[in-house]
N, C-alpha and C. Protein backbone atom coordinates (compact mmCIF):
# COMPACT_ATOMS: atom_id res chain seq x y z
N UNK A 1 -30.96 11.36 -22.87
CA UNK A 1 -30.36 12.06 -21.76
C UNK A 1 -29.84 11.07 -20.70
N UNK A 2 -30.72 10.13 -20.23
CA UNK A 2 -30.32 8.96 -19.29
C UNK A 2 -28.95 8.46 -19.99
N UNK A 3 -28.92 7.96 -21.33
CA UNK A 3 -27.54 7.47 -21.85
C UNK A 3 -26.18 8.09 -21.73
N UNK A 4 -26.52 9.54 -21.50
CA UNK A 4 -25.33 10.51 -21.34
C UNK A 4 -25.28 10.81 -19.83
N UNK A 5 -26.05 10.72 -18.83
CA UNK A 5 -25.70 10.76 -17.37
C UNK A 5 -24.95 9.58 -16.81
N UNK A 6 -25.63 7.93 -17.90
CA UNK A 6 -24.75 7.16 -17.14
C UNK A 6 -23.28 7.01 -17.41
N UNK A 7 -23.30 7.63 -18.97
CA UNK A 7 -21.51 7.64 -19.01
C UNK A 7 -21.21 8.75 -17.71
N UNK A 8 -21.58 9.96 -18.28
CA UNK A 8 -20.52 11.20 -17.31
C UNK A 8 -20.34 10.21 -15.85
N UNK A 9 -21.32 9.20 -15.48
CA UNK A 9 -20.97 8.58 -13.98
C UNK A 9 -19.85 7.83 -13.89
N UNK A 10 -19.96 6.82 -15.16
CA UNK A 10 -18.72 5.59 -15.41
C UNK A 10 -17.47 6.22 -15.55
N UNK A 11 -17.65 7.36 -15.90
CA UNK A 11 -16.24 8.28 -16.54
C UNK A 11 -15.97 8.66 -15.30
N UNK A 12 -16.57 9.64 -14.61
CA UNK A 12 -15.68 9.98 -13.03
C UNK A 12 -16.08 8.57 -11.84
N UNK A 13 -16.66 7.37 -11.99
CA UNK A 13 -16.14 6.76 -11.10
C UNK A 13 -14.48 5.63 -11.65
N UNK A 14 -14.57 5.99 -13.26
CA UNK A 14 -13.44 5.34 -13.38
C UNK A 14 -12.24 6.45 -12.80
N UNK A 15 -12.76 7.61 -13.40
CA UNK A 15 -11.39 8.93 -12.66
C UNK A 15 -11.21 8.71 -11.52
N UNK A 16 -11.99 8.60 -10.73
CA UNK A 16 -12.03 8.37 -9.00
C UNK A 16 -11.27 6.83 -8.80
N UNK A 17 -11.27 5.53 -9.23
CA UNK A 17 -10.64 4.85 -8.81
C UNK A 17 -9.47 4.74 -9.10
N UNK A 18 -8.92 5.60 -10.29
CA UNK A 18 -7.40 5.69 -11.00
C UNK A 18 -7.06 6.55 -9.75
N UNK A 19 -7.45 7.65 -9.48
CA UNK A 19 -6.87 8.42 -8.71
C UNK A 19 -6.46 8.08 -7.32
N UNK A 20 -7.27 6.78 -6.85
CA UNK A 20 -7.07 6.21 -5.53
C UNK A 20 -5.94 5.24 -6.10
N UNK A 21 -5.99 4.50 -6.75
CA UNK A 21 -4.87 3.76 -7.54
C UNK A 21 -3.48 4.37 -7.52
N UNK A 22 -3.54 5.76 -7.61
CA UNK A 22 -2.31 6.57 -7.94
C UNK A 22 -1.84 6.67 -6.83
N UNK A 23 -2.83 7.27 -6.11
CA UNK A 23 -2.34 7.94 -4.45
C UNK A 23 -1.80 6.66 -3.71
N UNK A 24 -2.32 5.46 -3.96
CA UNK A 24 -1.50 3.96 -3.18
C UNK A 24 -0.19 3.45 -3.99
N UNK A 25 0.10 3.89 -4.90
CA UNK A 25 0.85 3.57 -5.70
C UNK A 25 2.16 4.37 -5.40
N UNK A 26 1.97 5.94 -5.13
CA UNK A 26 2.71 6.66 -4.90
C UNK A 26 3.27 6.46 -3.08
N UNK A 27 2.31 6.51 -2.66
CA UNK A 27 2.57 6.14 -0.90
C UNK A 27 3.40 4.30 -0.48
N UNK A 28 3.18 3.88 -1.42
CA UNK A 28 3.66 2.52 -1.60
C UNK A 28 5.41 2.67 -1.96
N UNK A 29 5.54 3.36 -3.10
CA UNK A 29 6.52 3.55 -3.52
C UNK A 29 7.18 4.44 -2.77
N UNK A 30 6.88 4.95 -1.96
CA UNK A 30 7.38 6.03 -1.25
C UNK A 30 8.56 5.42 0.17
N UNK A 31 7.23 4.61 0.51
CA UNK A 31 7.86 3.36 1.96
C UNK A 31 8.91 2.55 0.97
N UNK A 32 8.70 2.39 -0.44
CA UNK A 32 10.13 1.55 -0.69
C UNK A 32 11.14 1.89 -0.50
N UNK A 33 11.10 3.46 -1.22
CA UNK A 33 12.34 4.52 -1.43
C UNK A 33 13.10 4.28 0.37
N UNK A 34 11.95 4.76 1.39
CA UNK A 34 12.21 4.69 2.40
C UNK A 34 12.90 3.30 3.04
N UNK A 35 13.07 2.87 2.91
CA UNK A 35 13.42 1.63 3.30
C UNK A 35 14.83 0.90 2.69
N UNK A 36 15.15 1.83 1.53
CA UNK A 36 16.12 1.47 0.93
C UNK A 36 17.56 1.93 1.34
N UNK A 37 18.34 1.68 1.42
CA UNK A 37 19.72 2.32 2.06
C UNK A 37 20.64 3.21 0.95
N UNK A 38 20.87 4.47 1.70
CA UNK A 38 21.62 5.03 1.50
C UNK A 38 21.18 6.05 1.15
N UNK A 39 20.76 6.28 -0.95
CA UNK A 39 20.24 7.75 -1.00
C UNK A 39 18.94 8.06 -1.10
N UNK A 40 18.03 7.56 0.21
CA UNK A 40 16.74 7.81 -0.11
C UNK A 40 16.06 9.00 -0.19
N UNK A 41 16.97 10.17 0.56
CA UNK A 41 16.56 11.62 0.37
C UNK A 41 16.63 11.96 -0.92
N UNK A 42 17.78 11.80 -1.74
CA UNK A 42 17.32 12.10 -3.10
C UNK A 42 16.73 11.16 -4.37
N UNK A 43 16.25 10.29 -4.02
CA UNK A 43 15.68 9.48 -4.66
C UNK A 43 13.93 10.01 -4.16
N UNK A 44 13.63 10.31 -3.16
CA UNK A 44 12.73 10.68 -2.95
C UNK A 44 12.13 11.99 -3.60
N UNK A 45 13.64 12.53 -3.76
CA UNK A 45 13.56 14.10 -4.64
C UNK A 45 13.24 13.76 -5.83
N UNK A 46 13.68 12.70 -6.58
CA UNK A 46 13.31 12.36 -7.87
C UNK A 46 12.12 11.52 -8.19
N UNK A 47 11.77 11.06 -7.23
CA UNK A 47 10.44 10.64 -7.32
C UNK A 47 9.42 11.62 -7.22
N UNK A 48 9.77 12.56 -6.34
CA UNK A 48 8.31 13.51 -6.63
C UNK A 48 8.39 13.75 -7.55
N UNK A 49 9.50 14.35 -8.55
CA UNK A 49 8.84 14.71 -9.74
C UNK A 49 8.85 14.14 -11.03
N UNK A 50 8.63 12.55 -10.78
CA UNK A 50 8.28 11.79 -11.18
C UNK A 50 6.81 11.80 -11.35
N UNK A 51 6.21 12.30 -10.43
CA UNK A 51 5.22 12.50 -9.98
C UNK A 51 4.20 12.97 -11.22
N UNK A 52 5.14 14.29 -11.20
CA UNK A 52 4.55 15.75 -12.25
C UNK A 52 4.92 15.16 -13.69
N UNK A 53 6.26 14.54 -13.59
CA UNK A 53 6.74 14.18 -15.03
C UNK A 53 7.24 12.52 -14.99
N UNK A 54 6.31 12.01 -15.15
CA UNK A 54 6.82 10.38 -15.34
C UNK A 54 7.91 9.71 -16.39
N UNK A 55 7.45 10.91 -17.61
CA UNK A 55 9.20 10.63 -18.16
C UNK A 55 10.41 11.45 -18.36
N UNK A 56 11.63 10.85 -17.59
CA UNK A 56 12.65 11.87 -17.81
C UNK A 56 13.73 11.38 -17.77
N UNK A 57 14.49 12.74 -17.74
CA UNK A 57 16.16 11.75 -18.46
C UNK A 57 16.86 12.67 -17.14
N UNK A 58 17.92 12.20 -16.97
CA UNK A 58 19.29 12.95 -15.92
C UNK A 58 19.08 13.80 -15.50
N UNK A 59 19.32 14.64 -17.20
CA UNK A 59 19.55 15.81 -17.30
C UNK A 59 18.55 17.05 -16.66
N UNK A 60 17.41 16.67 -17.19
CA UNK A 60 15.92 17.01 -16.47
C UNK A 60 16.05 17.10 -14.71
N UNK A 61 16.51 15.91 -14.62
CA UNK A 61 16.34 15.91 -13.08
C UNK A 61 17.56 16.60 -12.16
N UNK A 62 18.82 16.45 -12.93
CA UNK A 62 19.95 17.05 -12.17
C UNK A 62 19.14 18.59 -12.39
N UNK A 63 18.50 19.44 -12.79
CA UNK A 63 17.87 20.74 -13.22
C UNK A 63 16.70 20.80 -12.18
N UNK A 64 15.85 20.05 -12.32
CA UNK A 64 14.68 20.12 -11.47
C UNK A 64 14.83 19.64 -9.99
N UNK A 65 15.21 18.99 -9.77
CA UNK A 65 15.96 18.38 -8.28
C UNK A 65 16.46 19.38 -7.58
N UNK A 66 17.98 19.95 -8.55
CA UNK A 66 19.09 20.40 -8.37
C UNK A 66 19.92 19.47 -7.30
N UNK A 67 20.39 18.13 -8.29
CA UNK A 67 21.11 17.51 -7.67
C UNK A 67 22.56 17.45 -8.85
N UNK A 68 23.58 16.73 -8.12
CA UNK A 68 24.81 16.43 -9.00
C UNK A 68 24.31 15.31 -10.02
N UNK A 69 25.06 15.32 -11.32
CA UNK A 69 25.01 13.83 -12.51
C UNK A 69 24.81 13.24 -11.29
N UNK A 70 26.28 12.49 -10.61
CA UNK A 70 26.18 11.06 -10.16
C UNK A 70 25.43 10.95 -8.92
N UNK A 71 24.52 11.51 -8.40
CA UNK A 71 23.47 11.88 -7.60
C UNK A 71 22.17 11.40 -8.27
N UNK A 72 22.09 11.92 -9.38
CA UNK A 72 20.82 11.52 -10.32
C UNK A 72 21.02 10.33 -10.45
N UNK A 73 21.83 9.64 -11.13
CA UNK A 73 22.89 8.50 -11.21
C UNK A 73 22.43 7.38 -10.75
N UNK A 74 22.93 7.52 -9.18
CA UNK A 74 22.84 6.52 -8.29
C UNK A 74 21.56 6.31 -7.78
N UNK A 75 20.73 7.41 -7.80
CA UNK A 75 18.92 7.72 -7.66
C UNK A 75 18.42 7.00 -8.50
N UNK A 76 18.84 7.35 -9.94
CA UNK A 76 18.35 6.51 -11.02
C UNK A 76 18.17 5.03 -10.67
N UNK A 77 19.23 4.79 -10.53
CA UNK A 77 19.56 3.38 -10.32
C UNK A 77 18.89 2.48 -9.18
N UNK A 78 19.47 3.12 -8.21
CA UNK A 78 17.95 3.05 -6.81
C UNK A 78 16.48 2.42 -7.16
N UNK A 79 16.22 3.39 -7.85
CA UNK A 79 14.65 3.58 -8.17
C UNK A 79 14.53 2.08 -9.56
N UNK A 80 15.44 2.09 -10.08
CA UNK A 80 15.48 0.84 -11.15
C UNK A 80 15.58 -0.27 -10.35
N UNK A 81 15.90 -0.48 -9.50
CA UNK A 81 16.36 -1.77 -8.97
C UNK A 81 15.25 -2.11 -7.60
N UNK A 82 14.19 -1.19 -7.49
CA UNK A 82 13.10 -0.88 -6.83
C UNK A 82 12.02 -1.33 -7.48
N UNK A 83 11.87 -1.17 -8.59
CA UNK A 83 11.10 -1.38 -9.79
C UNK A 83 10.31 -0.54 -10.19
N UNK A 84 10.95 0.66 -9.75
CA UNK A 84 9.47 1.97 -9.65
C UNK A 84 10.04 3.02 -10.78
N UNK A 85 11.25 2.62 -11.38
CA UNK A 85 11.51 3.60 -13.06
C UNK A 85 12.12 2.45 -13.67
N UNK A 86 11.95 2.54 -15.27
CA UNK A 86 12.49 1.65 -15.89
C UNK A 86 12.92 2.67 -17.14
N UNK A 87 14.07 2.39 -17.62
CA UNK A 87 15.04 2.88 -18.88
C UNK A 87 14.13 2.38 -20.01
N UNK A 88 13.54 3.35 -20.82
CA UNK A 88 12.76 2.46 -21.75
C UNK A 88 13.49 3.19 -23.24
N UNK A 89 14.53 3.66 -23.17
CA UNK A 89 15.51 4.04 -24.37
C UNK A 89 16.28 3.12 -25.34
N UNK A 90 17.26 2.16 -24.17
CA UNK A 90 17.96 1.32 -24.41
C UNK A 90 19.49 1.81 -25.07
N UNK A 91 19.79 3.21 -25.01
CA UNK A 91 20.62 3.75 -24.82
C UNK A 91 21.52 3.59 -23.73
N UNK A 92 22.62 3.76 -23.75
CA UNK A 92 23.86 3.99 -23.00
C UNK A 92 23.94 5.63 -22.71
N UNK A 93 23.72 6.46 -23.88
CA UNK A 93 23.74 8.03 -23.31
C UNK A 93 22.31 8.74 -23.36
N UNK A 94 22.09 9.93 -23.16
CA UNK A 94 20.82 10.37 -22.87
C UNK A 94 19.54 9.36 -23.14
N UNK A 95 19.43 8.50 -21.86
CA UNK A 95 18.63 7.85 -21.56
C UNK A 95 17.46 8.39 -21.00
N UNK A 96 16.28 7.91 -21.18
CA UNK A 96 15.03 8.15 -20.39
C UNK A 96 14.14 7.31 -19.97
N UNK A 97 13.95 7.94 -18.58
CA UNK A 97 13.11 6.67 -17.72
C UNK A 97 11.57 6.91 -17.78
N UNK A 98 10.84 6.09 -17.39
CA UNK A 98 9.74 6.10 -16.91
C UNK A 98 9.26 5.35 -15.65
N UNK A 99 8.65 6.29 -15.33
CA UNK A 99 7.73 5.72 -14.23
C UNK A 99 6.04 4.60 -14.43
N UNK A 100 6.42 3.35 -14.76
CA UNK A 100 5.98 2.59 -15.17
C UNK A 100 4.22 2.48 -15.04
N UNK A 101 4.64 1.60 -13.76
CA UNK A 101 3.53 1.61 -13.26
C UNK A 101 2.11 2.85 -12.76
N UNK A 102 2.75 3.79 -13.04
CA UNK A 102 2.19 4.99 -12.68
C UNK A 102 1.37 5.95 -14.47
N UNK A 103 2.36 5.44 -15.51
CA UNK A 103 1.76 5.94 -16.74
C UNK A 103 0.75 4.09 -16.97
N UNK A 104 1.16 3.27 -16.64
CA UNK A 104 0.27 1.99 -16.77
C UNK A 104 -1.01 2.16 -16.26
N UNK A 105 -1.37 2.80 -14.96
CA UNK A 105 -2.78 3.32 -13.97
C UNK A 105 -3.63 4.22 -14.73
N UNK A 106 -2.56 5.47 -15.31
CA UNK A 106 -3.15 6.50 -16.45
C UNK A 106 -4.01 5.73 -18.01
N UNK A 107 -3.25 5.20 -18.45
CA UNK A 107 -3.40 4.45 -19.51
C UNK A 107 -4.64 3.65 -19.59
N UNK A 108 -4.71 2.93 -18.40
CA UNK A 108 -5.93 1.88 -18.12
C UNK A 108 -7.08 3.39 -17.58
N UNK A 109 -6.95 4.07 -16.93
CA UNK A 109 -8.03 5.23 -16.36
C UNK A 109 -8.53 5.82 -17.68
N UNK A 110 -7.77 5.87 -19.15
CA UNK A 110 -8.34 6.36 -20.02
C UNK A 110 -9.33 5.58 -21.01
N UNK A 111 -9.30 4.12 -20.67
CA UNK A 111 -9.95 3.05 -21.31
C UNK A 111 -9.03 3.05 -22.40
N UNK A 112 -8.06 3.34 -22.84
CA UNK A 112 -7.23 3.31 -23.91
C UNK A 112 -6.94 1.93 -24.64
């Protein structure tokens, strides 16, 4: 019984530090967006739901946003050159990003 209380502990204090991990990660990235010129309102739009969905393509987001293509576009791009989504397709057309560092926090929180 002792062997199985000290996992269930290791398991939610590892959940508990991913989750503080996340929340600085996200508030971090947030002041970048902020700081960046021009479309940080909708880059910010696409980062939240980045949030919910770390991987996605345009199309997804011109839908969930409800922004224009070259809106997503230039957001996309924003956020790439931020370092906070990366194109992991290698496509030219229906591309999809991820939110890197944020499925990297998940990944390590699962002992994977």
């Amino acid at each position: 019984m002792e062997f199985f209380l000290i996992g269930v502990a290791e398991t939610a204090d590892k959940a508990h530090q991913s989750a503080l991990q996340i929340v600085s990660l996200f508030q971090r990235d947030q002041e970048k967006i902020r700081s960046f010129a021009g479309q940080s309102q909708s880059m910010l739009k696409i980062h939240a739901i980045l949030q919910r969905k770390p991987f996605v393509n345009a199309a997804q987001l011109q839908e969930l946003a409800d922004l224009s293509a070259p809106t997503v576009n230039v957001g996309l791009a924003g956020l790439e050159s931020l370092g906070i989504v990366r194109e992991v397709t290698g496509k030219q057309r229906r591309r999809v990003y991820a939110y890197a560092e944020f499925l990297r926090i998940l990944d390590e929180g699962t002992g994977v």
